[in-house]
C-alpha atoms as a PDB file:
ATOM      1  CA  UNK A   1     -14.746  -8.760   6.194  1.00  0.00           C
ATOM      2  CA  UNK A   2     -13.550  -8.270   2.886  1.00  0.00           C
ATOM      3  CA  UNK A   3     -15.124 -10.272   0.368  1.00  0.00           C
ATOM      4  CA  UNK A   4     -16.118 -10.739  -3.466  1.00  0.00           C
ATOM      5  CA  UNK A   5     -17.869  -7.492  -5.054  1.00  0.00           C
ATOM      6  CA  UNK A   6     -21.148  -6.325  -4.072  1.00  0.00           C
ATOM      7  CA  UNK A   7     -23.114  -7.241  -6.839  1.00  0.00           C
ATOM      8  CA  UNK A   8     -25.001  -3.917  -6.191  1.00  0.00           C
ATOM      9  CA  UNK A   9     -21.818  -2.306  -5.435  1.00  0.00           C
ATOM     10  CA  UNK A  10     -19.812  -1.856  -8.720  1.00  0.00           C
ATOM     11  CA  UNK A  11     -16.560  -1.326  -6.951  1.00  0.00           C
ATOM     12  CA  UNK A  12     -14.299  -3.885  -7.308  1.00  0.00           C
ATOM     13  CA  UNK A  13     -11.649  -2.738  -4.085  1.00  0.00           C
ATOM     14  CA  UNK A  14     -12.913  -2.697  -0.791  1.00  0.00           C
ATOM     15  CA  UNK A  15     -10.194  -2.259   3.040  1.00  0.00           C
ATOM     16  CA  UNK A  16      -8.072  -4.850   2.750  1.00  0.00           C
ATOM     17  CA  UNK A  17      -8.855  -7.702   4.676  1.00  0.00           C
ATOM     18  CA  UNK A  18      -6.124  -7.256   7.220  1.00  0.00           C
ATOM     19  CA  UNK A  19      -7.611  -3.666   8.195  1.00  0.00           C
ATOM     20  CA  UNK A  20     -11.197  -4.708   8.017  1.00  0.00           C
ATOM     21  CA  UNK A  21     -10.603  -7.980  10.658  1.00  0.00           C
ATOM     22  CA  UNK A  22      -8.425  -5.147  13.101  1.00  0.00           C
ATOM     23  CA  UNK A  23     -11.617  -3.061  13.072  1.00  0.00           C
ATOM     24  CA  UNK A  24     -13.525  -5.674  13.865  1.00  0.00           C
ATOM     25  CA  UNK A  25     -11.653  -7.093  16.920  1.00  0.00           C
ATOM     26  CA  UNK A  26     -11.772  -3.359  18.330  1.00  0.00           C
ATOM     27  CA  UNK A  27     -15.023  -3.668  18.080  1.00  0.00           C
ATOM     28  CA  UNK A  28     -15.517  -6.687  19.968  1.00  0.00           C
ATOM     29  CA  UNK A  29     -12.897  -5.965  22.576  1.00  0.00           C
ATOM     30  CA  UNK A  30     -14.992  -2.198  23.269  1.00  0.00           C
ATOM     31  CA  UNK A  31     -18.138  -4.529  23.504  1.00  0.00           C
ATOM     32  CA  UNK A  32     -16.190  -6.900  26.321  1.00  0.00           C
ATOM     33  CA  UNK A  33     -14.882  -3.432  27.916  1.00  0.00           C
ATOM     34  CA  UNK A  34     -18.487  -2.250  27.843  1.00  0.00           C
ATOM     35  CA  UNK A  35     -20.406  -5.519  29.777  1.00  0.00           C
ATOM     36  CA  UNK A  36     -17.667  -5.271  32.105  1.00  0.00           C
ATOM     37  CA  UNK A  37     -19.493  -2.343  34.288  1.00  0.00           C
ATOM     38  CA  UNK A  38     -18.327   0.139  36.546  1.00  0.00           C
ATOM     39  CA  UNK A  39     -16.488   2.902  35.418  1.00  0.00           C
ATOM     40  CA  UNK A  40     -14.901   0.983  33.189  1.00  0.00           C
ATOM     41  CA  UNK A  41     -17.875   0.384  31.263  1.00  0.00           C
ATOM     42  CA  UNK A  42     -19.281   3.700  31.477  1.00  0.00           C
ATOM     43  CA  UNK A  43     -15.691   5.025  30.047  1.00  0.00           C
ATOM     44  CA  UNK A  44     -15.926   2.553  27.204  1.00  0.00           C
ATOM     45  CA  UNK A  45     -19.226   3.407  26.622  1.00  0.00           C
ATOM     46  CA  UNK A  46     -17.678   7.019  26.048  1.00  0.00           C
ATOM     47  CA  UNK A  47     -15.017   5.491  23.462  1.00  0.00           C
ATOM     48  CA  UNK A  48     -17.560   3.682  21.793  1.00  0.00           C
ATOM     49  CA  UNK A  49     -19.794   7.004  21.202  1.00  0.00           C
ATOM     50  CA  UNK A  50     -16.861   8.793  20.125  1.00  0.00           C
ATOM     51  CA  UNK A  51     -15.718   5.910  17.477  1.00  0.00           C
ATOM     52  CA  UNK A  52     -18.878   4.529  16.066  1.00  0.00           C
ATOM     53  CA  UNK A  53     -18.931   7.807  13.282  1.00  0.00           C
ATOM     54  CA  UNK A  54     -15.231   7.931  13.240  1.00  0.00           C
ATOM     55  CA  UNK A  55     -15.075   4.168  12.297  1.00  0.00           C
ATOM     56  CA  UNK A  56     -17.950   4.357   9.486  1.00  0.00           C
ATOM     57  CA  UNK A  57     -15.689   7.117   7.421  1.00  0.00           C
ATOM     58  CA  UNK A  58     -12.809   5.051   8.023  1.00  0.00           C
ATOM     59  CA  UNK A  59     -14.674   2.216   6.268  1.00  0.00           C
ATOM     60  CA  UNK A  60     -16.622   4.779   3.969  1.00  0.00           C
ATOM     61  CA  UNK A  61     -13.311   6.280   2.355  1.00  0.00           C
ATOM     62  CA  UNK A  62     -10.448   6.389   4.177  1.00  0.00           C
ATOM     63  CA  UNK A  63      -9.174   2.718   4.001  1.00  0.00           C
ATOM     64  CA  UNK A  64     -10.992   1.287   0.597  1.00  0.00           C
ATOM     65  CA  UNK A  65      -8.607   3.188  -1.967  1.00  0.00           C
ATOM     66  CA  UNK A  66      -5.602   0.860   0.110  1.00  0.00           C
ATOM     67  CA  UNK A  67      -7.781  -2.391  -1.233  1.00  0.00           C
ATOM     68  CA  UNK A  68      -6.286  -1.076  -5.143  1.00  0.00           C
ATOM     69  CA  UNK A  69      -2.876  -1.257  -3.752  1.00  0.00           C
ATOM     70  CA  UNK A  70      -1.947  -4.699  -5.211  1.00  0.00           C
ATOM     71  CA  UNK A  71      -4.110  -3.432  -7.931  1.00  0.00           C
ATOM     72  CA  UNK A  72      -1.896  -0.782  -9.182  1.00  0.00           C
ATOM     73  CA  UNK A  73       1.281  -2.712  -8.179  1.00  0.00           C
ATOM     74  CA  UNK A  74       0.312  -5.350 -10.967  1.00  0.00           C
ATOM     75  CA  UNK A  75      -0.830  -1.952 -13.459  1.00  0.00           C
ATOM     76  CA  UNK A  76      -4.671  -3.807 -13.425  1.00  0.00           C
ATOM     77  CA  UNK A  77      -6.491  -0.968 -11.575  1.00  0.00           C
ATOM     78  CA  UNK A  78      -9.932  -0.665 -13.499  1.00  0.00           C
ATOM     79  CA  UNK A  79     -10.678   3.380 -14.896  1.00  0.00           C
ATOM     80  CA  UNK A  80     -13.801   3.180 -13.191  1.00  0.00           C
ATOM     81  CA  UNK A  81     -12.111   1.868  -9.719  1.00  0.00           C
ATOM     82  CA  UNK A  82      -9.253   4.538 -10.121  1.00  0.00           C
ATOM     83  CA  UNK A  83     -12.286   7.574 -10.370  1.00  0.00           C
ATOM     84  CA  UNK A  84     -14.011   5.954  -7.055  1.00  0.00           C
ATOM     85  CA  UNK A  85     -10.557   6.236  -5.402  1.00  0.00           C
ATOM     86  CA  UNK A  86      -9.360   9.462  -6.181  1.00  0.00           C
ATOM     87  CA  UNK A  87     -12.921  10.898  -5.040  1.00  0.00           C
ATOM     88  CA  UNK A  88     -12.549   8.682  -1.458  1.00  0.00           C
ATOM     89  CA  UNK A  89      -9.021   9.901  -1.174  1.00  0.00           C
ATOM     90  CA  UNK A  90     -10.175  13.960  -2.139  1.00  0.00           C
ATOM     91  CA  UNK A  91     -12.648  13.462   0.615  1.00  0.00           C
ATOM     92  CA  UNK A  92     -10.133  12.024   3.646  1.00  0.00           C
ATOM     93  CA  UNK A  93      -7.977  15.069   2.680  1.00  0.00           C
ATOM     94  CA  UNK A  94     -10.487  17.227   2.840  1.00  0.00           C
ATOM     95  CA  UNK A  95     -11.728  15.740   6.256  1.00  0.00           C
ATOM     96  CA  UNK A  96      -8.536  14.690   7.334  1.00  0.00           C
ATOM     97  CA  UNK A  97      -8.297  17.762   9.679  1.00  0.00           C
ATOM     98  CA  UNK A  98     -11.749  16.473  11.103  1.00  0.00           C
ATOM     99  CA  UNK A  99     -10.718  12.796  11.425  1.00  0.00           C
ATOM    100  CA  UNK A 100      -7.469  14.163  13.650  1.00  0.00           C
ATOM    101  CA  UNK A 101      -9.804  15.781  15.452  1.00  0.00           C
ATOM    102  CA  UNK A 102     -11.772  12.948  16.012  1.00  0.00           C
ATOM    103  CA  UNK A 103      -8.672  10.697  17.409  1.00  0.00           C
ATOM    104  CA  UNK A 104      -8.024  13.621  19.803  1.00  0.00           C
ATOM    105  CA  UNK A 105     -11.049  12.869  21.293  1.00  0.00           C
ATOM    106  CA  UNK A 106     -11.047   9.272  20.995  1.00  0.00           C
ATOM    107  CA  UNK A 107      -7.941   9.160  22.650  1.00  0.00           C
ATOM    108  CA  UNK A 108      -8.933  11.416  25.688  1.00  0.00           C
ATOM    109  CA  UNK A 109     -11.691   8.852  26.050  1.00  0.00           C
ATOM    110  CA  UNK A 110      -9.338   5.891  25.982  1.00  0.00           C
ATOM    111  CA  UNK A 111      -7.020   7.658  28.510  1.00  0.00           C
ATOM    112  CA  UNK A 112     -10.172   7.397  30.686  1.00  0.00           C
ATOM    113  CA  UNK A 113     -11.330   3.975  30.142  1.00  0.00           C
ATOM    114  CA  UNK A 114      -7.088   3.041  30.785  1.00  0.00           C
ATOM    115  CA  UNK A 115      -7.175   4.780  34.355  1.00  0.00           C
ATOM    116  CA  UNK A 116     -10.827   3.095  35.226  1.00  0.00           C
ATOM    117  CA  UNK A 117      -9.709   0.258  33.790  1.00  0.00           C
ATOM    118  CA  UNK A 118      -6.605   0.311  35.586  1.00  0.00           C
ATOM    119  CA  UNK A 119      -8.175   1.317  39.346  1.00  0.00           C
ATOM    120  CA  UNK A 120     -10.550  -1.465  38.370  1.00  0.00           C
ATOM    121  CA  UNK A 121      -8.325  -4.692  37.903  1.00  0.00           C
ATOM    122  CA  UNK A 122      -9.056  -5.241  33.937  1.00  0.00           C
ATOM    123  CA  UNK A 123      -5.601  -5.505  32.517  1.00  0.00           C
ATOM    124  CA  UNK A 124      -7.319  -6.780  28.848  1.00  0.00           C
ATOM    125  CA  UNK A 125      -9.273  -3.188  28.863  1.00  0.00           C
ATOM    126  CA  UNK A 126      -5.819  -1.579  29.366  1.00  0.00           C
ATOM    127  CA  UNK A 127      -4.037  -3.179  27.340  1.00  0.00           C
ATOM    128  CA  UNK A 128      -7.176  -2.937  24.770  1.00  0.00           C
ATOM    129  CA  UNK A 129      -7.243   0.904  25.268  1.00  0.00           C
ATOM    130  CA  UNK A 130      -3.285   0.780  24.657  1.00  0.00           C
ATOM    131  CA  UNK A 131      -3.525  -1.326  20.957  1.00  0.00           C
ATOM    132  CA  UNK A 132      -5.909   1.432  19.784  1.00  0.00           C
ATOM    133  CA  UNK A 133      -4.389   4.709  20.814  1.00  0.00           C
ATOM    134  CA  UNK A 134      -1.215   2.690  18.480  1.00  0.00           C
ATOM    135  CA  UNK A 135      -4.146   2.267  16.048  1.00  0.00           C
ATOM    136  CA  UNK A 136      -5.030   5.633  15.908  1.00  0.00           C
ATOM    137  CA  UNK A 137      -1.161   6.554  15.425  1.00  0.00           C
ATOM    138  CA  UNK A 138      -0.823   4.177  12.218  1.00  0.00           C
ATOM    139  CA  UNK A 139      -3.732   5.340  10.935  1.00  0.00           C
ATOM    140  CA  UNK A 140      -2.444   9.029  11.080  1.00  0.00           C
ATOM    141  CA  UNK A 141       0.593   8.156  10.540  1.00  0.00           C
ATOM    142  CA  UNK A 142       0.723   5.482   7.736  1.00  0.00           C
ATOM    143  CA  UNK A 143      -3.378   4.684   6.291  1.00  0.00           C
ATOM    144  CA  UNK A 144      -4.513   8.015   6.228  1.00  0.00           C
ATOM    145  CA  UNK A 145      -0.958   9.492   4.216  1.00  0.00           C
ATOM    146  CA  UNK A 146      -1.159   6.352   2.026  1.00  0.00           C
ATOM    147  CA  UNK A 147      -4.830   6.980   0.925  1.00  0.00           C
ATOM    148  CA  UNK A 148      -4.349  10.548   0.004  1.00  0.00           C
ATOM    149  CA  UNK A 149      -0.947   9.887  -1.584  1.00  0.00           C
ATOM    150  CA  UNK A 150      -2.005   6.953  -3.799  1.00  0.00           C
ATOM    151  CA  UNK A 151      -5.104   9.438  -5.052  1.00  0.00           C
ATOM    152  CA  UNK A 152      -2.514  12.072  -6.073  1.00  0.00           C
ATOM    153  CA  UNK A 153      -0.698   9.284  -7.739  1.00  0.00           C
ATOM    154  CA  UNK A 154      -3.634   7.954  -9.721  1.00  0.00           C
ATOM    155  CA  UNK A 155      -3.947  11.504 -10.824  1.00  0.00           C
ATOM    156  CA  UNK A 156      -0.863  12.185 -11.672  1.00  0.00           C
ATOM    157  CA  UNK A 157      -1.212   9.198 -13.502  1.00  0.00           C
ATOM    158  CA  UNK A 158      -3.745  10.569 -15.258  1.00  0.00           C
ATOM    159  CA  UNK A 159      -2.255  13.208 -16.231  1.00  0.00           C
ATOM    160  CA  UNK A 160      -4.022  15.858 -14.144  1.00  0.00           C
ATOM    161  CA  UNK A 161      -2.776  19.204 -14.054  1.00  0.00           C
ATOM    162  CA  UNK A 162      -4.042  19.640 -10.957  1.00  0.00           C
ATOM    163  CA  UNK A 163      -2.534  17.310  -9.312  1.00  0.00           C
ATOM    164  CA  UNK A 164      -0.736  17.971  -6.068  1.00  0.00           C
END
């Protein structure tokens, strides 16, 4: 979870908390689809080998810069904390075609798990396997957009020419 600063880390934003604790519960709920065995559990297994990377650069740079949000809002963003962000956020735009990539794949894995899941009586796997292909889909369609667009802004606010 989201917590006080590192005091080896000299960022001061981390994922919001809100993000951070939904991570976490997919987590947990892909371990309970896991024990459960079968081919359900061998088709979470799948989603879990597909997500572990894709979760880590989530976590790496995609969703920190959104912990400055409230930040900026209040005009108290740090110089130092603004230079962090704008790197994380030039590095999800540059991977952002990777990432997508990514969800395709974790996707086609949780269409798997839904129909073992399904054949195999465990309604919480489907409806687990559900919550994060709509993850997935806020994530491309809200997060990632809001990470890259608040670097350009912090740019721009900058005053860099090169803004986008």
């Amino acid at each position: 979870m989201a917590g006080p600063r590192d005091m080896e880390d000299p960022m001061s934003f981390t994922i919001p908390q809100p993000l951070k604790v939904e991570h976490d519960h997919l987590h947990q709920d892909l371990s309970r689809a896991i024990t459960q065995g079968g081919r359900t559990g061998e088709a979470a297994r799948v989603v879990a080998q597909r997500l572990h990377a894709h979760f880590h650069s989530e976590e790496d740079y995609a969703l920190p810069p959104l912990g400055l949000l409230s930040a900026l809002l209040r005009g108290d963003v740090p110089p130092e904390d603004t230079a962090k962000a704008i790197g994380m956020a030039d590095r999800l735009e540059a991977e952002l075609p990777r990432m997508l990539a990514e969800h395709r794949e974790i996707v086609a894995a949780l269409r798997d798990l839904t129909t073992a899941a399904r054949d195999e009586g465990h309604d919480d796997t489907v409806a687990f396997a559900e919550a994060l292909v709509l993850h997935a889909r806020t994530e491309e369609e809200v997060l990632y957009p809001a990470t890259i667009l608040l670097g350009r802004y912090l740019k721009l606010a900058q005053g860099d020419p090169q803004a986008d």
